[in-house]
N, C-alpha and C. Protein backbone atom coordinates (compact mmCIF):
# COMPACT_ATOMS: atom_id res chain seq x y z
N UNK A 1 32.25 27.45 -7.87
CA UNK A 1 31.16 28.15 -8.52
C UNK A 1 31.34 29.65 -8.34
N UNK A 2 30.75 30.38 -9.51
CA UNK A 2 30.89 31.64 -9.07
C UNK A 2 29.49 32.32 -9.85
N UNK A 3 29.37 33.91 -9.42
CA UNK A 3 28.19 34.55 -10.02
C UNK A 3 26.93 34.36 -9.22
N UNK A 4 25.87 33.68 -10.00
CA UNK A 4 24.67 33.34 -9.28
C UNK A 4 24.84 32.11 -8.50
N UNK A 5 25.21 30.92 -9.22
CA UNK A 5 25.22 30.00 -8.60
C UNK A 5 26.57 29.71 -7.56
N UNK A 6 27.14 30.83 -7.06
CA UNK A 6 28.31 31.09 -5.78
C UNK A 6 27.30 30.01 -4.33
N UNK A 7 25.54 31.10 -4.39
CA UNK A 7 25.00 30.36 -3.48
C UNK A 7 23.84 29.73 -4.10
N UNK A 8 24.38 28.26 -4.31
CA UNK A 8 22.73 27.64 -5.00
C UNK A 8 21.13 27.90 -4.40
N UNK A 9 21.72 27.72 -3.37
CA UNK A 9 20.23 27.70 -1.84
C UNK A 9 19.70 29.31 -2.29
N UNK A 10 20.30 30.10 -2.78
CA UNK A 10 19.60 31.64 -2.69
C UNK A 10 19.40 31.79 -4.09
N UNK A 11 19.99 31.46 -5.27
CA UNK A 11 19.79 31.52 -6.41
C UNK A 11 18.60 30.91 -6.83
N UNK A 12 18.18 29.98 -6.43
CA UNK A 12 17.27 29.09 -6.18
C UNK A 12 15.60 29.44 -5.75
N UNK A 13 16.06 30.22 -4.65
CA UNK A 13 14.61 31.01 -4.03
C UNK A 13 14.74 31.73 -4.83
N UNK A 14 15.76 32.44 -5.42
CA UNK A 14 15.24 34.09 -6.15
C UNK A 14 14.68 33.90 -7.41
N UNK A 15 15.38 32.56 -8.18
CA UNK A 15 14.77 32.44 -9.79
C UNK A 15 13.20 31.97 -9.29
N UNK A 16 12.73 30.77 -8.79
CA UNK A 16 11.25 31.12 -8.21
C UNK A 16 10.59 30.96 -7.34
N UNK A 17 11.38 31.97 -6.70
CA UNK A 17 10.55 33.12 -5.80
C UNK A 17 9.84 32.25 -4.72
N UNK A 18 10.60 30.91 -4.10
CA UNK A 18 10.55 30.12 -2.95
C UNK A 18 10.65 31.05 -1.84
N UNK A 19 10.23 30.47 -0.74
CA UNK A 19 10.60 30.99 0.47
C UNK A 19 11.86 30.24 0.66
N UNK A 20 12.02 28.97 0.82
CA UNK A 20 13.15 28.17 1.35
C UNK A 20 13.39 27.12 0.32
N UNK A 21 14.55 26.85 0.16
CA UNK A 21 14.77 25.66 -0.69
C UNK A 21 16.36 24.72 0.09
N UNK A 22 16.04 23.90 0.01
CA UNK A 22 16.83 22.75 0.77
C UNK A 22 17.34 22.04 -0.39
N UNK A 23 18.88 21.86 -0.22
CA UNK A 23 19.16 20.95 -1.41
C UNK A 23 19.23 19.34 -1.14
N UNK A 24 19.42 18.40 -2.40
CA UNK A 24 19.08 16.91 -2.59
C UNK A 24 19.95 16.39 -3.23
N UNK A 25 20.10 15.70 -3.49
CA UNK A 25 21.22 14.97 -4.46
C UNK A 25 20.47 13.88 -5.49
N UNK A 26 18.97 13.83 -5.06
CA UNK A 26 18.13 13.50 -6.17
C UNK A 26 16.77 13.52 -5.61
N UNK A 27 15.59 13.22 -6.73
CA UNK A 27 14.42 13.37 -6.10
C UNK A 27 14.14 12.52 -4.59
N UNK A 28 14.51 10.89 -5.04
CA UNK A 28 14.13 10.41 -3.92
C UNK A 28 14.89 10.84 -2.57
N UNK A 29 16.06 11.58 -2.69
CA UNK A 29 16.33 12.32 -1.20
C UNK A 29 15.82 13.22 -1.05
N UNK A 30 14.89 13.53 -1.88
CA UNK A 30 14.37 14.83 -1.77
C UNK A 30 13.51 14.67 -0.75
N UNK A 31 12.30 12.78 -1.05
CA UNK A 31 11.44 12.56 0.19
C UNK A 31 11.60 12.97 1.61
N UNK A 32 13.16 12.81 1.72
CA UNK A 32 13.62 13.26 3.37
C UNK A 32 12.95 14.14 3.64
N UNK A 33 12.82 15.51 3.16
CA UNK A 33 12.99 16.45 3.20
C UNK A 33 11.44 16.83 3.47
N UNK A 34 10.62 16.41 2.75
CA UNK A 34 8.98 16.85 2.62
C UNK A 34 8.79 15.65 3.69
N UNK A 35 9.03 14.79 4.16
CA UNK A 35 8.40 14.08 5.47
C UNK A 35 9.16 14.49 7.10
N UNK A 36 10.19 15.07 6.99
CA UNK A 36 10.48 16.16 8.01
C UNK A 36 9.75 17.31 8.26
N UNK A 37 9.18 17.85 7.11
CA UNK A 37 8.37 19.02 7.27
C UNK A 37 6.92 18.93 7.59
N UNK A 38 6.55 17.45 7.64
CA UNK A 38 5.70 17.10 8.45
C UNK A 38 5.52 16.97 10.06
N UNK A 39 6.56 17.17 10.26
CA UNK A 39 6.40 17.32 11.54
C UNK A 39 7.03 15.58 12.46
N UNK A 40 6.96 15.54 13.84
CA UNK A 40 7.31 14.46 14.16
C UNK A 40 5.78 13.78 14.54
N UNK A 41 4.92 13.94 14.70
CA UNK A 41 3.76 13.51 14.78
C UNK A 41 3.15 12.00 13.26
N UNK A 42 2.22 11.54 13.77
CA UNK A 42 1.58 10.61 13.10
C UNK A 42 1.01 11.33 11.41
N UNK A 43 1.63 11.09 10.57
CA UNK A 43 0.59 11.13 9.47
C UNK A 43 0.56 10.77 8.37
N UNK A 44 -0.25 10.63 7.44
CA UNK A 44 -0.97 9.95 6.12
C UNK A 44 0.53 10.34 4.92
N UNK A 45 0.94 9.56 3.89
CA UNK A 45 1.13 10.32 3.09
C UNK A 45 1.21 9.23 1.57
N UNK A 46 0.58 10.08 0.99
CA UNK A 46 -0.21 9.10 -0.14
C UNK A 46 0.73 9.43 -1.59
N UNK A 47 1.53 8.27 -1.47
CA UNK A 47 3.00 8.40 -2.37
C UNK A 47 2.32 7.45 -4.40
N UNK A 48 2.75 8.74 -4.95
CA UNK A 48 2.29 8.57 -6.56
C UNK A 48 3.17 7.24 -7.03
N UNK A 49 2.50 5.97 -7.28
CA UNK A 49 3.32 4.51 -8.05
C UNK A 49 4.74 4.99 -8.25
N UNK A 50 5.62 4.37 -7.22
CA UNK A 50 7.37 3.81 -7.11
C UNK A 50 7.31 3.61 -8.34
N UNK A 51 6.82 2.87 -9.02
CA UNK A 51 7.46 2.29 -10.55
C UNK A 51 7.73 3.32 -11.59
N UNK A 52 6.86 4.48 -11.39
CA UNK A 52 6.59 5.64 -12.09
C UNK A 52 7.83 6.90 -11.42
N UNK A 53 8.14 6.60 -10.45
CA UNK A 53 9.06 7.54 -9.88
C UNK A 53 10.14 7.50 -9.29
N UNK A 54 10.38 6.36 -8.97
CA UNK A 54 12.24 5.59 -8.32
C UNK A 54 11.28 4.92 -7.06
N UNK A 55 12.30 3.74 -7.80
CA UNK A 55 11.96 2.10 -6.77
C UNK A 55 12.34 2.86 -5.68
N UNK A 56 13.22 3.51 -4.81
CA UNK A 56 13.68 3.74 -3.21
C UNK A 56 12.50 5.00 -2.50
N UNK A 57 11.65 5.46 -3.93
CA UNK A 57 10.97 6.81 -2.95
C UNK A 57 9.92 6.21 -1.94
N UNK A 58 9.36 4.62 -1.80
CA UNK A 58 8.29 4.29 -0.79
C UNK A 58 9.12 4.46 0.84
N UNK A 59 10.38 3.81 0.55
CA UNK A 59 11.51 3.72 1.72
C UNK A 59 12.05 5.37 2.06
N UNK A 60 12.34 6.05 0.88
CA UNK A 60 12.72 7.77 1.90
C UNK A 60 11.42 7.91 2.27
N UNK A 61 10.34 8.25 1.54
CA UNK A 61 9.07 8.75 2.25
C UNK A 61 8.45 8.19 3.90
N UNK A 62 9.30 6.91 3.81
CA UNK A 62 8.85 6.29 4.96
C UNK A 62 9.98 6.64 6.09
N UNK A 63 11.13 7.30 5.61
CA UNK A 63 12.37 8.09 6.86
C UNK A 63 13.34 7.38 6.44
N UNK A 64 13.24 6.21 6.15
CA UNK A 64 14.14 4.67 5.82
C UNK A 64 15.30 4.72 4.71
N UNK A 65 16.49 4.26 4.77
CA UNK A 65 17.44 4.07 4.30
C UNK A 65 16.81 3.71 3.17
N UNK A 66 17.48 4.43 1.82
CA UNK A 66 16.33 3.87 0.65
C UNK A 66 17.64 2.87 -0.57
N UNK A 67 18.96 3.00 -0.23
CA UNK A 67 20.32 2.67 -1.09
C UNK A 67 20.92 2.75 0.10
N UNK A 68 22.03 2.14 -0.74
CA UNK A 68 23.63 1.84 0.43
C UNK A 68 24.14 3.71 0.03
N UNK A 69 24.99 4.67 1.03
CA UNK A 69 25.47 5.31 0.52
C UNK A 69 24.82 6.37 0.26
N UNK A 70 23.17 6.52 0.50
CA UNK A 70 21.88 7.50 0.30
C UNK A 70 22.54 8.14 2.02
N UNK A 71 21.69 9.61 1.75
CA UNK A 71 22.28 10.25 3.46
C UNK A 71 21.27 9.87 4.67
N UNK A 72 20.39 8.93 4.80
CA UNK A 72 20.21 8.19 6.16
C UNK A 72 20.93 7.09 6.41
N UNK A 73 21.19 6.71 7.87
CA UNK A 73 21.46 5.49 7.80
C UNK A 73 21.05 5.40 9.26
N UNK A 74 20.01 5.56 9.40
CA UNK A 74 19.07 5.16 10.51
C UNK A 74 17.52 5.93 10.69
N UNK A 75 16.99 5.27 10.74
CA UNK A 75 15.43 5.64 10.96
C UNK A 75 14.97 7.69 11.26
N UNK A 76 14.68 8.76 10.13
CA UNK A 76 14.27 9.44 11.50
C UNK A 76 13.11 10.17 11.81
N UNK A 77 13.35 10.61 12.48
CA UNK A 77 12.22 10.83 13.43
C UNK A 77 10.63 11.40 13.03
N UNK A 78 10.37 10.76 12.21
CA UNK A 78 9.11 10.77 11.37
C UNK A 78 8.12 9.90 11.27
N UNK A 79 6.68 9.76 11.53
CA UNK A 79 5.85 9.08 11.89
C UNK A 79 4.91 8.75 10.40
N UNK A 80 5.03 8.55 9.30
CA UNK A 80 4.36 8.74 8.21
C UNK A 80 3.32 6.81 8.47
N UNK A 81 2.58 7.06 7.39
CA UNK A 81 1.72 5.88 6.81
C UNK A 81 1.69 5.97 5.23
N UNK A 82 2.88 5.36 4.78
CA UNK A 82 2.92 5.52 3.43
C UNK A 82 1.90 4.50 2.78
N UNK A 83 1.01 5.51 1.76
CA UNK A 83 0.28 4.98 1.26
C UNK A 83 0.34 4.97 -0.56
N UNK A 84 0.40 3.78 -1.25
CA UNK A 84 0.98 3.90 -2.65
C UNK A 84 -0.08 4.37 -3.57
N UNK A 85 -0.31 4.86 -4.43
CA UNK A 85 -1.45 5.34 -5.50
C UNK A 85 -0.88 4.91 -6.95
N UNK A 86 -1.17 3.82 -7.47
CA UNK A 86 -1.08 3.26 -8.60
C UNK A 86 -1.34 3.96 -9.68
N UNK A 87 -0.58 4.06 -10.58
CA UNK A 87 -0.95 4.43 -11.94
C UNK A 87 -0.89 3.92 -13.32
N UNK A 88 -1.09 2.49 -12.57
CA UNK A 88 -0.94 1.98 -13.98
C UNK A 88 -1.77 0.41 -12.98
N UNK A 89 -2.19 -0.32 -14.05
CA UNK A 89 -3.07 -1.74 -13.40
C UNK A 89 -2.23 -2.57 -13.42
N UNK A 90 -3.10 -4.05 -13.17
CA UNK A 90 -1.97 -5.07 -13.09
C UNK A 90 -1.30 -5.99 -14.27
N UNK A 91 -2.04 -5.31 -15.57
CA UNK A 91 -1.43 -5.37 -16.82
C UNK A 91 -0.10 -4.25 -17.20
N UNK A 92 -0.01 -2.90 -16.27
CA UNK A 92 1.00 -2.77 -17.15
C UNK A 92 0.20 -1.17 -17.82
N UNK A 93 -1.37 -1.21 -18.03
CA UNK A 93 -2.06 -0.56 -18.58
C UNK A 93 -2.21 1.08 -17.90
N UNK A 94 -1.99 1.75 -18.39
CA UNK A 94 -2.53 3.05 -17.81
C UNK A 94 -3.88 3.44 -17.03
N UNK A 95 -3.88 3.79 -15.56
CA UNK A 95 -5.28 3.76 -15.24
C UNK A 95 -6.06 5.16 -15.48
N UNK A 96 -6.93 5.33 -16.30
CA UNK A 96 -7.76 6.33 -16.33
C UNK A 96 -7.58 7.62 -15.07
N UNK A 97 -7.65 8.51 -15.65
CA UNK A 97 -7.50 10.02 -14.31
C UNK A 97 -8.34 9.61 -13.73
N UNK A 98 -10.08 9.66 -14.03
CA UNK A 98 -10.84 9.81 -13.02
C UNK A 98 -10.69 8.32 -11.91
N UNK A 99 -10.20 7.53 -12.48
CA UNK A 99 -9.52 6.58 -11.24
C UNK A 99 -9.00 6.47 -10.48
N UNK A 100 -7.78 7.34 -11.04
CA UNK A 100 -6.69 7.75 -9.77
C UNK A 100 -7.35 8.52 -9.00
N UNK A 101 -7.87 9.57 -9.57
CA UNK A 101 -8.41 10.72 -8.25
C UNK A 101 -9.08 9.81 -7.59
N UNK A 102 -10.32 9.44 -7.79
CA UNK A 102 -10.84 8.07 -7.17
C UNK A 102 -9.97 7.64 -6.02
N UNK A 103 -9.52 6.94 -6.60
CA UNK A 103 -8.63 5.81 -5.18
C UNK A 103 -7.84 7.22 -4.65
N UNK A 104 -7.34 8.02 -5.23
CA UNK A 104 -6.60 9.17 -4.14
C UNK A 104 -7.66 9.74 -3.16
N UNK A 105 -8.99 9.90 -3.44
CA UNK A 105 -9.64 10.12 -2.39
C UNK A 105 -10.19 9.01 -1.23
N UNK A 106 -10.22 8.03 -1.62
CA UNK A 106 -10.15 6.60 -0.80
C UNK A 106 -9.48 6.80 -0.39
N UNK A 107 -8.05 7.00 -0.49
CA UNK A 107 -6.94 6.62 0.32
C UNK A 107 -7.11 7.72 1.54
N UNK A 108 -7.33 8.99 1.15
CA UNK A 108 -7.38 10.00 1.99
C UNK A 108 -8.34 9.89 2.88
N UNK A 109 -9.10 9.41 2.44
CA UNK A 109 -10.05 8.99 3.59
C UNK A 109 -10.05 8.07 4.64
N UNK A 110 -9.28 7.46 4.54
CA UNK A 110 -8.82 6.64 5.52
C UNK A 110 -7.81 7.15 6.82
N UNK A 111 -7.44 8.44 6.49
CA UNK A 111 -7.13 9.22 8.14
C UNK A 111 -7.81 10.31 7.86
N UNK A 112 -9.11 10.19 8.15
CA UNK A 112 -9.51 11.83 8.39
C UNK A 112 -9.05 13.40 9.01
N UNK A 113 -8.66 12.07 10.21
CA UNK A 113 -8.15 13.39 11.12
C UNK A 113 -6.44 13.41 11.35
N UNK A 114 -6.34 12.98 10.64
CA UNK A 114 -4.33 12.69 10.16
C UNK A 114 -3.77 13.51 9.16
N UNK A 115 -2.90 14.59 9.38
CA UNK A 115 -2.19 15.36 8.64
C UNK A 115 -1.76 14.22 7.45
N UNK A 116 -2.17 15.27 5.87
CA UNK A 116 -1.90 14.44 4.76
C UNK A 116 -1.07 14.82 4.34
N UNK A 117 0.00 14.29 3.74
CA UNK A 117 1.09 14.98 2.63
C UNK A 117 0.57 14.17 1.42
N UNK A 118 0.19 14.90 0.31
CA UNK A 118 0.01 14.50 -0.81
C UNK A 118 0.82 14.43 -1.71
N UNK A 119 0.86 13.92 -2.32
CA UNK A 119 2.22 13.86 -3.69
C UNK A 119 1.61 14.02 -5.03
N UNK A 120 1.89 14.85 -5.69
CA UNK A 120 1.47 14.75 -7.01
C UNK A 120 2.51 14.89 -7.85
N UNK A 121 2.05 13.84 -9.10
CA UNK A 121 3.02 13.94 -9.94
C UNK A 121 2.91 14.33 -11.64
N UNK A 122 2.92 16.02 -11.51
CA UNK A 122 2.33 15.74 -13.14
C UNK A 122 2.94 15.19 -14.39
N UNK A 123 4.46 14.74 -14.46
CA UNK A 123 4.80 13.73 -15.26
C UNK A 123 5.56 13.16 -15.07
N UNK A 124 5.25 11.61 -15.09
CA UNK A 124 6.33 10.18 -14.58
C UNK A 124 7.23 9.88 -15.20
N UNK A 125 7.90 9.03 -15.19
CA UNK A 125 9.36 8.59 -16.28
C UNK A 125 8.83 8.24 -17.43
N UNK A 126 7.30 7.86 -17.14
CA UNK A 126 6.68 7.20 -18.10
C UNK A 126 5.82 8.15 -19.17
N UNK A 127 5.63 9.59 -18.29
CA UNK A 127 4.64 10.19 -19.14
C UNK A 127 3.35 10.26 -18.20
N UNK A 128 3.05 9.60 -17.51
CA UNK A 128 1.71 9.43 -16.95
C UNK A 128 1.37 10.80 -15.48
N UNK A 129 0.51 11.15 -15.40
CA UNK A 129 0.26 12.15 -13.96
C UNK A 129 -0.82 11.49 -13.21
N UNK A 130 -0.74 12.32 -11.76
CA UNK A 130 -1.51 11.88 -10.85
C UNK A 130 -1.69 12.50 -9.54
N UNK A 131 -2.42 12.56 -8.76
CA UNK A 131 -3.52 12.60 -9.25
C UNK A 131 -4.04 14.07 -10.00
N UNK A 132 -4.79 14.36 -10.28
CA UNK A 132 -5.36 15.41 -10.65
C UNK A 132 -4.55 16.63 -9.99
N UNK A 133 -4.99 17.78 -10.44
CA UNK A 133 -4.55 19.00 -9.72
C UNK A 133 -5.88 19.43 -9.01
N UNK A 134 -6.63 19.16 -9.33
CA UNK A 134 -8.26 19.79 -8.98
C UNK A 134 -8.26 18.58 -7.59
N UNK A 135 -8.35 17.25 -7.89
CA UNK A 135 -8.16 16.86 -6.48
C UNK A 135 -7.36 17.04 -5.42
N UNK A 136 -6.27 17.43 -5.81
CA UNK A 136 -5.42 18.24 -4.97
C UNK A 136 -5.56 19.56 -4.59
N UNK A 137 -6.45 20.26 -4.98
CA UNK A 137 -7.23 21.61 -4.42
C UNK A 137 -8.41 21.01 -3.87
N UNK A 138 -8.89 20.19 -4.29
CA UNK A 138 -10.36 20.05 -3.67
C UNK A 138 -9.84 19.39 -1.92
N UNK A 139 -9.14 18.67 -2.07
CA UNK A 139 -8.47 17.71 -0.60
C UNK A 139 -7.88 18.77 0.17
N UNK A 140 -7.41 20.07 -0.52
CA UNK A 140 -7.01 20.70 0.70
C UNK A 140 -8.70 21.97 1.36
N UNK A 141 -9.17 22.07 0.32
CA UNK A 141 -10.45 22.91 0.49
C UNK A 141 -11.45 22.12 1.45
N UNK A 142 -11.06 21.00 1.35
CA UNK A 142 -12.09 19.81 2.81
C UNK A 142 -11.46 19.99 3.60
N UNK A 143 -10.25 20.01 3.60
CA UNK A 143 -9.09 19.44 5.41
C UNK A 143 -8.25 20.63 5.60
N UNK A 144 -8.53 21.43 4.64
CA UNK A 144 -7.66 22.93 5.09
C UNK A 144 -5.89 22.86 5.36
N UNK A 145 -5.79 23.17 6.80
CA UNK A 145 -4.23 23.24 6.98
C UNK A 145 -3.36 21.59 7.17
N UNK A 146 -4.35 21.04 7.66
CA UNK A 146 -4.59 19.41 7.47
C UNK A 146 -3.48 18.58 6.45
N UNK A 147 -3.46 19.44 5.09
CA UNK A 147 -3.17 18.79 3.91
C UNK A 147 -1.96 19.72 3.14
N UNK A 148 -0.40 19.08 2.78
CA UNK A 148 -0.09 19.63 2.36
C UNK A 148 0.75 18.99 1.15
N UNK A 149 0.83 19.66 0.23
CA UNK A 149 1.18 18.86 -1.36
C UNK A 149 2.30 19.36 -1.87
N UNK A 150 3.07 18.28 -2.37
CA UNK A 150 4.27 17.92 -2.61
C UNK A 150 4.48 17.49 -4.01
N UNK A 151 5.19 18.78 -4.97
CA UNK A 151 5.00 18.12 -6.23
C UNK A 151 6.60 17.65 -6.82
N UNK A 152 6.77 16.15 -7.31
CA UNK A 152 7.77 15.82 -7.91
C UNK A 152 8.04 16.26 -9.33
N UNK A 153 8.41 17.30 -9.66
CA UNK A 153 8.68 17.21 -10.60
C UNK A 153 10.13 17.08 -11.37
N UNK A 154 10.47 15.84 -10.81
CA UNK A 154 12.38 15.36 -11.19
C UNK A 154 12.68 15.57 -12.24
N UNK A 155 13.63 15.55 -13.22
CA UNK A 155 14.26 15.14 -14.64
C UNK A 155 13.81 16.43 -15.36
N UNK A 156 13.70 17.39 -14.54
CA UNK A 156 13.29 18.96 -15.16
C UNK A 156 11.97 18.47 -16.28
N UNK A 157 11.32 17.62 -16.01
CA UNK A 157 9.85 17.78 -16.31
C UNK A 157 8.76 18.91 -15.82
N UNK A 158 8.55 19.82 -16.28
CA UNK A 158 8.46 20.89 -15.61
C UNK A 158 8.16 22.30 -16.71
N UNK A 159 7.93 23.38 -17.06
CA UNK A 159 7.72 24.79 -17.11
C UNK A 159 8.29 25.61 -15.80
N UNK A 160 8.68 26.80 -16.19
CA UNK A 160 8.95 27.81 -15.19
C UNK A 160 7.73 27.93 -14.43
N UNK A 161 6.74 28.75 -15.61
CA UNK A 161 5.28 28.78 -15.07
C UNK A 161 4.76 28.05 -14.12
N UNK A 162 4.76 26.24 -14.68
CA UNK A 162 4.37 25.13 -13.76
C UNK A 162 4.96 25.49 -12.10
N UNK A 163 5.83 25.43 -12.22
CA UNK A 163 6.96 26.08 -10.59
C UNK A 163 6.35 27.10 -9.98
N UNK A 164 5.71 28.13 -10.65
CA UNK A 164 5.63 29.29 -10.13
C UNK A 164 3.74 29.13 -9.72
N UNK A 165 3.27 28.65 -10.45
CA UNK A 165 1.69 28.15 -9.84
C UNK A 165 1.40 27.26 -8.97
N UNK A 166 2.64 26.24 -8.75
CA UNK A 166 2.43 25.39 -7.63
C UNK A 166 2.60 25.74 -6.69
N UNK A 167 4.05 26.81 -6.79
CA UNK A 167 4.28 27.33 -5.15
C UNK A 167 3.42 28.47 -4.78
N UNK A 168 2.45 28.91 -5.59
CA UNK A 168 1.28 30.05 -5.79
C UNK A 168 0.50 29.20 -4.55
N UNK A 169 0.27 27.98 -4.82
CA UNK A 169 -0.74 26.81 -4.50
C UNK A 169 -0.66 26.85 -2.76
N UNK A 170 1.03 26.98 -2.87
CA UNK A 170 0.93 27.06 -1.43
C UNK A 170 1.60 25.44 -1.47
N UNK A 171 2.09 25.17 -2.58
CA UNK A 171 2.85 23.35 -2.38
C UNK A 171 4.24 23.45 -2.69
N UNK A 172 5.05 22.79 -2.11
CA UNK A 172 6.71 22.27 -2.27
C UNK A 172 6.95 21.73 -3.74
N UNK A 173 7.47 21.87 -4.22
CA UNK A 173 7.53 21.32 -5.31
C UNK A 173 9.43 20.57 -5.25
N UNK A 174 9.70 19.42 -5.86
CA UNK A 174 11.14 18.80 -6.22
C UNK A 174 11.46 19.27 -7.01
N UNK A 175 12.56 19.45 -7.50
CA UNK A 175 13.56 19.72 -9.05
C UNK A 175 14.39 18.93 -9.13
N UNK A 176 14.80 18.33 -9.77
CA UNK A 176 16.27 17.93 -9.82
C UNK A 176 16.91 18.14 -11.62
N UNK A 177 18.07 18.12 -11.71
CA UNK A 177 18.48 18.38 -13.11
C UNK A 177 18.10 17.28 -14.02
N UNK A 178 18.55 18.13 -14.95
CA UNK A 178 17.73 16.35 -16.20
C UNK A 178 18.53 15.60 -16.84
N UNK A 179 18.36 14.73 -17.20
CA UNK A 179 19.55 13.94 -17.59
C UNK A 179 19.90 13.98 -19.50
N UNK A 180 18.67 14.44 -19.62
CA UNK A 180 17.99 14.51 -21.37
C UNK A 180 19.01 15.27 -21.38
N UNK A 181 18.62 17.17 -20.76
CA UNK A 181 19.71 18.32 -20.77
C UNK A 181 20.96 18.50 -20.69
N UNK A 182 21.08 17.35 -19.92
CA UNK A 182 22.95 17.22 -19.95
C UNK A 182 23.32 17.67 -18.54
N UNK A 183 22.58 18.04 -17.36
CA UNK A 183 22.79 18.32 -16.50
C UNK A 183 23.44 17.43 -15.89
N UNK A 184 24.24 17.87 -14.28
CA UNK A 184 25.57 17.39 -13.95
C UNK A 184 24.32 16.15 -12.94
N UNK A 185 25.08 15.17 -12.60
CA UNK A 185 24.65 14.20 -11.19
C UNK A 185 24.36 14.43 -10.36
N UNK A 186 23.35 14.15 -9.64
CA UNK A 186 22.94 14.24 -8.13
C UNK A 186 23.01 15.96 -7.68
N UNK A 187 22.01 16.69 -8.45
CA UNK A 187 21.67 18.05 -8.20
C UNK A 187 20.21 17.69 -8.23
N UNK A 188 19.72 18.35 -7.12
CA UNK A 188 18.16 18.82 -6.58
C UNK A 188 17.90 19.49 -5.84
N UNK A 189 17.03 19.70 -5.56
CA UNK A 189 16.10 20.46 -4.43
C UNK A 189 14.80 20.69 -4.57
N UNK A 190 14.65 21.17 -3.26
CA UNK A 190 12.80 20.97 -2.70
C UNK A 190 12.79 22.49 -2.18
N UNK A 191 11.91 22.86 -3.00
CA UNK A 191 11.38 24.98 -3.38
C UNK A 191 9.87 24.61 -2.37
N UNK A 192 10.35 25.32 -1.52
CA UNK A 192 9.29 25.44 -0.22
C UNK A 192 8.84 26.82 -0.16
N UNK A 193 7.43 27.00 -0.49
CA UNK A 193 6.70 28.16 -0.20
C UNK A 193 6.67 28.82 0.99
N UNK A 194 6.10 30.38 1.30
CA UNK A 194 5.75 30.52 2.64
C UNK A 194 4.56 29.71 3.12
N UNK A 195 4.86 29.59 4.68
CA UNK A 195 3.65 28.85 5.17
C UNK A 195 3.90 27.56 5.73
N UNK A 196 4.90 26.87 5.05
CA UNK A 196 5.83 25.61 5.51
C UNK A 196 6.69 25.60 6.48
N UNK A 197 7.02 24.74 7.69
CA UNK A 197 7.72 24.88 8.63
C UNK A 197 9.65 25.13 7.82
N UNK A 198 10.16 26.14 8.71
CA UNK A 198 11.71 25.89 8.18
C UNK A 198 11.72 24.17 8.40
N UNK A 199 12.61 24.14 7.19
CA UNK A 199 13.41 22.78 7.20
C UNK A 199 14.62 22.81 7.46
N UNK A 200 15.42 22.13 7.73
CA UNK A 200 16.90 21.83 7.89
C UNK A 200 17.21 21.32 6.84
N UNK A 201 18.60 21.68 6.38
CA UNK A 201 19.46 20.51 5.15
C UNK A 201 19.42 19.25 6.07
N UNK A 202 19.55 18.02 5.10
CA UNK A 202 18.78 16.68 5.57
C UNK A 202 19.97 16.43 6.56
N UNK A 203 21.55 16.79 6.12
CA UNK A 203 22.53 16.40 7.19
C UNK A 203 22.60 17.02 8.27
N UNK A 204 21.72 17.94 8.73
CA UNK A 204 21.13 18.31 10.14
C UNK A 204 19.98 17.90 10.84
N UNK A 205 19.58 16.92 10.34
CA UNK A 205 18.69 15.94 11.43
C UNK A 205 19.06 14.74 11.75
N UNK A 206 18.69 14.08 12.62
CA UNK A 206 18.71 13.26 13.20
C UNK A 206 18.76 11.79 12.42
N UNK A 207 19.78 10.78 12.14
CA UNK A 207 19.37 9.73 11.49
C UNK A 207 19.93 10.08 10.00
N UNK A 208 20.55 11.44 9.79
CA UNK A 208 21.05 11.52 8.13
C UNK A 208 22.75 11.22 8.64
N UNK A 209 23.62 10.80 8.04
CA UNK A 209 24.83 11.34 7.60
C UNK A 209 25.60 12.65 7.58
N UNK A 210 26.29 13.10 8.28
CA UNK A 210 27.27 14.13 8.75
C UNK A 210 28.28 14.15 7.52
């Protein structure tokens, strides 16, 4: 590579204006990455419907080997309670927004006092979002430093703008290239605002692949 992309990791923060960005080789490795930055402690994290976002993201979010050949291959050192948020019923059917927010605040309520990582997803493979953006401001305006949100936005589903208001938000947001665009395989990363603990590239912790 040469020019801008000589260093992806800095080209990366500078187009928007991240504090840190860690690279992936796709969204769901991306999970590594936002449940390390949780810290090693116990906590909540309320993951937007697998079906809507890759069958393996319940297993990275949970630290866990998610494929043969993915960069864990042992447990690490992350304490999560993955919790799933449906977006679609047991027909198949799309569930109404004010539902999801709904059960996203149920769910959150169930560790009060448990650091949350939230996930939002404003568009699925399918088209569908979740939960809200307003519940995702309102959940951090109750629990404060408590709560921190994680937006997938894989397959360059996405605006510049969109990027640049989330990490405004004070949330991580995913990228990965798109496949529509013609972009190359297994390129991503996770655009970490100020305010977020440094992360490590995932092959510097504990439990990834060297």
């Amino acid at each position: 590579a040469s020019g801008a992309w000589a260093d992806p990791r800095a080209h990366l923060r500078s187009l928007f204006e991240a504090d840190q960005c860690v690279l992936a080789a796709s969204g769901t490795d991306a999970e590594y990455v936002s449940a390390l930055a949780m810290g090693g402690g116990p906590f909540l994290s309320l993951l937007v419907d697998a079906r809507e976002v890759g069958s393996g993201c319940a297993r990275a979010a949970s630290g866990l080997p998610h494929a043969a050949g993915c960069p864990v291959d042992a447990p690490l050192p992350v304490q999560p309670q993955v919790v799933p948020l449906p977006l679609r019923d047991d027909d198949g059917l799309p569930l109404p927004q004010h539902q999801v927010d709904q059960a996203c605040l149920q769910i959150a309520a169930r560790g009060p006092d448990l650091p949350l990582l939230m996930h939002y997803v404003p568009c699925s493979k399918t088209g569908l979002s979740g939960p809200s953006e307003r519940v995702c401001l309102e959940l951090e305006r109750s629990r404060g430093e408590r709560v921190r949100v994680v937006v997938d936005a894989s397959q360059g589903r996405f605006g510049f703008a969109d990027v640049h208001r989330w990490l405004s938000h004070g949330w991580a947001v995913i990228v990965t290239g798109s496949k529509f665009l013609g972009a190359p395989p297994f390129c991503g990363a996770v655009l970490l605002p100020a305010g977020w603990p440094p992360v490590a590239d995932v092959g510097d912790s504990a439990g990834l692949r060297r």
